[in-house]
Protein backbone atom coordinates (compact mmCIF):
# COMPACT_ATOMS: atom_id res chain seq x y z
CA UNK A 1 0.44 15.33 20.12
CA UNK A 2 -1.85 17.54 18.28
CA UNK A 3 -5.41 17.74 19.27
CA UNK A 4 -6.54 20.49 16.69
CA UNK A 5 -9.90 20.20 15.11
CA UNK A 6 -8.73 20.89 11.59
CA UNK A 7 -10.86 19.62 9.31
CA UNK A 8 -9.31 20.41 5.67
CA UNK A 9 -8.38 17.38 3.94
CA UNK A 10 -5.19 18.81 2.36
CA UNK A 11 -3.79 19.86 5.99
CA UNK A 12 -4.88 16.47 7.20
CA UNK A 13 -3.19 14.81 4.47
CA UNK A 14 -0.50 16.63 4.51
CA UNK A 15 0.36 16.44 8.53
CA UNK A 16 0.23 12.34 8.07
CA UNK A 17 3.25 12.56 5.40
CA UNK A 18 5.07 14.95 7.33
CA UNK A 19 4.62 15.89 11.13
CA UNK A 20 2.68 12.32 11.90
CA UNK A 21 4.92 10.37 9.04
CA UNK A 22 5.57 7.12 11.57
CA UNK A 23 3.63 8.52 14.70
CA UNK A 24 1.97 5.48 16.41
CA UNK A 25 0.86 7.55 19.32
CA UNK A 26 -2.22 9.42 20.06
CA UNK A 27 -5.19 9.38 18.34
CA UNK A 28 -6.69 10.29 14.44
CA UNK A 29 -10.01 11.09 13.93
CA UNK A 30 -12.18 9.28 11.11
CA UNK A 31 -12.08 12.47 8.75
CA UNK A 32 -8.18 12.13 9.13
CA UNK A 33 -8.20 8.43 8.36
CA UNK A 34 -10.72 8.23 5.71
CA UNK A 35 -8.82 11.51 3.77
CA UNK A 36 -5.45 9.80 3.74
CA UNK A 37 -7.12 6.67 2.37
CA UNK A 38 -8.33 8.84 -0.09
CA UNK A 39 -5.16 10.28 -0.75
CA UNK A 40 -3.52 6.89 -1.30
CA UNK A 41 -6.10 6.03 -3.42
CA UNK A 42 -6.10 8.98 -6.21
CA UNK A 43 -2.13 8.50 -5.76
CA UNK A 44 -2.11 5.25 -6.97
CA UNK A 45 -4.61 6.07 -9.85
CA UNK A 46 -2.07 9.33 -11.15
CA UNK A 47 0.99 7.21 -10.75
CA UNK A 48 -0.91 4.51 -12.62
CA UNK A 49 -2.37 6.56 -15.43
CA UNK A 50 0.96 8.49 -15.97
CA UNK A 51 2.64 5.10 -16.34
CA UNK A 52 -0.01 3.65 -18.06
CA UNK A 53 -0.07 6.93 -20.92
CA UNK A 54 3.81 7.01 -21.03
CA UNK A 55 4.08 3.10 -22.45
CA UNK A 56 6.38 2.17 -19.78
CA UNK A 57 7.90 -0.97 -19.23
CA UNK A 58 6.24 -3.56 -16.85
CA UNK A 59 9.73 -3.17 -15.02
CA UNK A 60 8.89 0.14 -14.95
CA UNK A 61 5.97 -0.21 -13.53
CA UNK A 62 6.83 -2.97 -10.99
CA UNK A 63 9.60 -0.81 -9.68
CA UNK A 64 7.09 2.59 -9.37
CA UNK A 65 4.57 0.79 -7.46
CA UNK A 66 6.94 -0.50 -5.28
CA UNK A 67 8.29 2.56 -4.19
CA UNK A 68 4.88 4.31 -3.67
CA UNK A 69 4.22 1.63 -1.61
CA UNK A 70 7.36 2.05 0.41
CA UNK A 71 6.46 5.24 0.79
CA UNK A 72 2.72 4.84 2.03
CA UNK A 73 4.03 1.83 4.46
CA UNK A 74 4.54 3.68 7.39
CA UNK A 75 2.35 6.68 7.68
CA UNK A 76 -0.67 4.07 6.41
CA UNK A 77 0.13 1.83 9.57
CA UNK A 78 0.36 5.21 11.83
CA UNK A 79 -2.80 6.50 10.64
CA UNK A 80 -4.46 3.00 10.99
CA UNK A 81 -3.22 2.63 14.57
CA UNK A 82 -4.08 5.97 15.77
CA UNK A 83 -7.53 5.54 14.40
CA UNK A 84 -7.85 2.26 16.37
CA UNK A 85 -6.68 4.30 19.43
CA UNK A 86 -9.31 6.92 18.80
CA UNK A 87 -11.93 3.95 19.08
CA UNK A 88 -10.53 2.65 22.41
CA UNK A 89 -8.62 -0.35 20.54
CA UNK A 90 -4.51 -1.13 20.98
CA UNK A 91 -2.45 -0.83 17.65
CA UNK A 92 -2.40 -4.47 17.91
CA UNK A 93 -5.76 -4.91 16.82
CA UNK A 94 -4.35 -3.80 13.22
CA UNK A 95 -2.85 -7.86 13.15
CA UNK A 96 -6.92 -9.12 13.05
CA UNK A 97 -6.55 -7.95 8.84
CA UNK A 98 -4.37 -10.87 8.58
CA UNK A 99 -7.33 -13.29 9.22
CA UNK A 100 -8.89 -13.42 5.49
CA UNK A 101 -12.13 -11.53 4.51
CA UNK A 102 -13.33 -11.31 8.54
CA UNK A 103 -10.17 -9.48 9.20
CA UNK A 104 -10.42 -7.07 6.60
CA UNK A 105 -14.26 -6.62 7.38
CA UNK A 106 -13.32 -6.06 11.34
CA UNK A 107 -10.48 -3.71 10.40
CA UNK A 108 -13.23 -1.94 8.10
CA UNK A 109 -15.99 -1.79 11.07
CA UNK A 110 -13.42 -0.52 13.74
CA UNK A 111 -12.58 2.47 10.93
CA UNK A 112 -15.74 3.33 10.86
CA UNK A 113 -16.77 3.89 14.37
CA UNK A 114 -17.53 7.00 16.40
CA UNK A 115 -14.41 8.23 18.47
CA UNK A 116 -14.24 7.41 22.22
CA UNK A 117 -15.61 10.05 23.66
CA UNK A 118 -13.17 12.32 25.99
CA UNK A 119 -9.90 11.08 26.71
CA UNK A 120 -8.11 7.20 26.66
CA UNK A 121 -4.80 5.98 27.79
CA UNK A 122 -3.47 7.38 24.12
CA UNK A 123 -4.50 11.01 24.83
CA UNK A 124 -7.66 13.17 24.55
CA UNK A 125 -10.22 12.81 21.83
CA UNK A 126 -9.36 15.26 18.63
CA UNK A 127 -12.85 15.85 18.40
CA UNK A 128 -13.05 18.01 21.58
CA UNK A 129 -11.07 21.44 21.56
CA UNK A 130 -8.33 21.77 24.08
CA UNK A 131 -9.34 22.68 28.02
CA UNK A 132 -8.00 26.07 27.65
CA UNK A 133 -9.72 26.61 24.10
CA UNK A 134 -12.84 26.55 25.42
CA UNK A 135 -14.87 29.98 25.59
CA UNK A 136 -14.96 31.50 29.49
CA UNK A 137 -18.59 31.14 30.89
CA UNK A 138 -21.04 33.77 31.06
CA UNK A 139 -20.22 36.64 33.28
CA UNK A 140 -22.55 36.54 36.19
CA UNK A 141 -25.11 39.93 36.02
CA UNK A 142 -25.42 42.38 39.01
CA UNK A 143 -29.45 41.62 39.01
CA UNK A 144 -31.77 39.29 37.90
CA UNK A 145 -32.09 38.97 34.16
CA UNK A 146 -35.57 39.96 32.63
CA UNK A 147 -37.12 38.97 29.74
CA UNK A 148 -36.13 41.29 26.82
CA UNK A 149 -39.43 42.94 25.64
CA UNK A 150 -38.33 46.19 25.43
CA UNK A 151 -36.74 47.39 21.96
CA UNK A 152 -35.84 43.27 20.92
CA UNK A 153 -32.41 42.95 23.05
CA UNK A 154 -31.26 39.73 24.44
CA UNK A 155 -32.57 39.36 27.87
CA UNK A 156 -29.01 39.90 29.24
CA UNK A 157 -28.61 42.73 28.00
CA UNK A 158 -31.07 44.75 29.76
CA UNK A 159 -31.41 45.97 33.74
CA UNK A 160 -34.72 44.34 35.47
CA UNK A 161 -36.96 47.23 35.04
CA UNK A 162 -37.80 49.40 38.17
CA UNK A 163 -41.19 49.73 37.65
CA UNK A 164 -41.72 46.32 37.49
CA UNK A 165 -43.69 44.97 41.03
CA UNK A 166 -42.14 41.65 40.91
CA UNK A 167 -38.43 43.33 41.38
CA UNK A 168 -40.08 44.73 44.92
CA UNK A 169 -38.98 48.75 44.62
């Protein structure tokens, strides 16, 4: 399961067609979703245009748009399910856009929503980087840290002054 934080649409695309091609597991964040639907989308326009420009027959046609939708069957249903994941839902919620117009505007809502924050029962969220990606915490200072007024470092930067009273030398 990949729980990167990549947001370019062409790598997002591009790992739902290939490494995530019929992966119903995990979890797909809404930039992920929405950029495959987008994908689809401009697909169907080229593949239209290019037919529509080259006079092809309506057999033609019939048997083009079949295929492309062959081929956007399964990662579509992936990507759908792992985004109803990433909202807390079961796959199975993806059946409620067979009920007519409520269905479709359910399915549409659910899309749409925030992620779950922090993990589910179908993995951690992809919107928060991996445990061990995380930066260290600060290292701890060997004295108290002062105020930065001399020459404009950061206050951690500097030694508490010794001439200072309230550091009691």
């Amino acid at each position: 399961m990949d729980n990167s934080v990549e947001q370019n649409p062409i790598a997002l695309v591009k790992t739902a067609f290939t490494r995530k091609y019929a992966d119903f597991s995990g979890r797909a964040r809404r930039s992920e979703f929405w950029f495959f639907q987008l994908a689809v989308f401009l697909l169907a326009i080229a593949v239209g245009l290019l037919l529509g420009l080259s006079g092809a027959s309506d057999d033609a046609l019939n048997i083009l748009t079949g295929l492309l939708s062959l081929l956007i069957l399964v990662p579509s249903l992936a990507v759908t399910v792992r985004r109803l994941h990433d909202t807390g839902r079961s796959g199975w919620w993806y059946l409620i856009g067979l009920i007519p117009v409520v269905g479709t505007i359910a399915l549409l809502i659910f899309s749409v929503q925030d992620s779950q924050m922090g993990s589910n029962k179908w993995g951690p969220s992809p919107k928060e980087p991996p445990v061990h990606d995380l930066p260290s915490p600060r290292p701890q200072t060997a004295g108290p840290v002062v105020p930065a007024t001399r020459m404009g470092l950061e206050a951690d930067m500097l030694p508490p002054d010794p001439s200072d009273r309230k550091y009691g030398r």
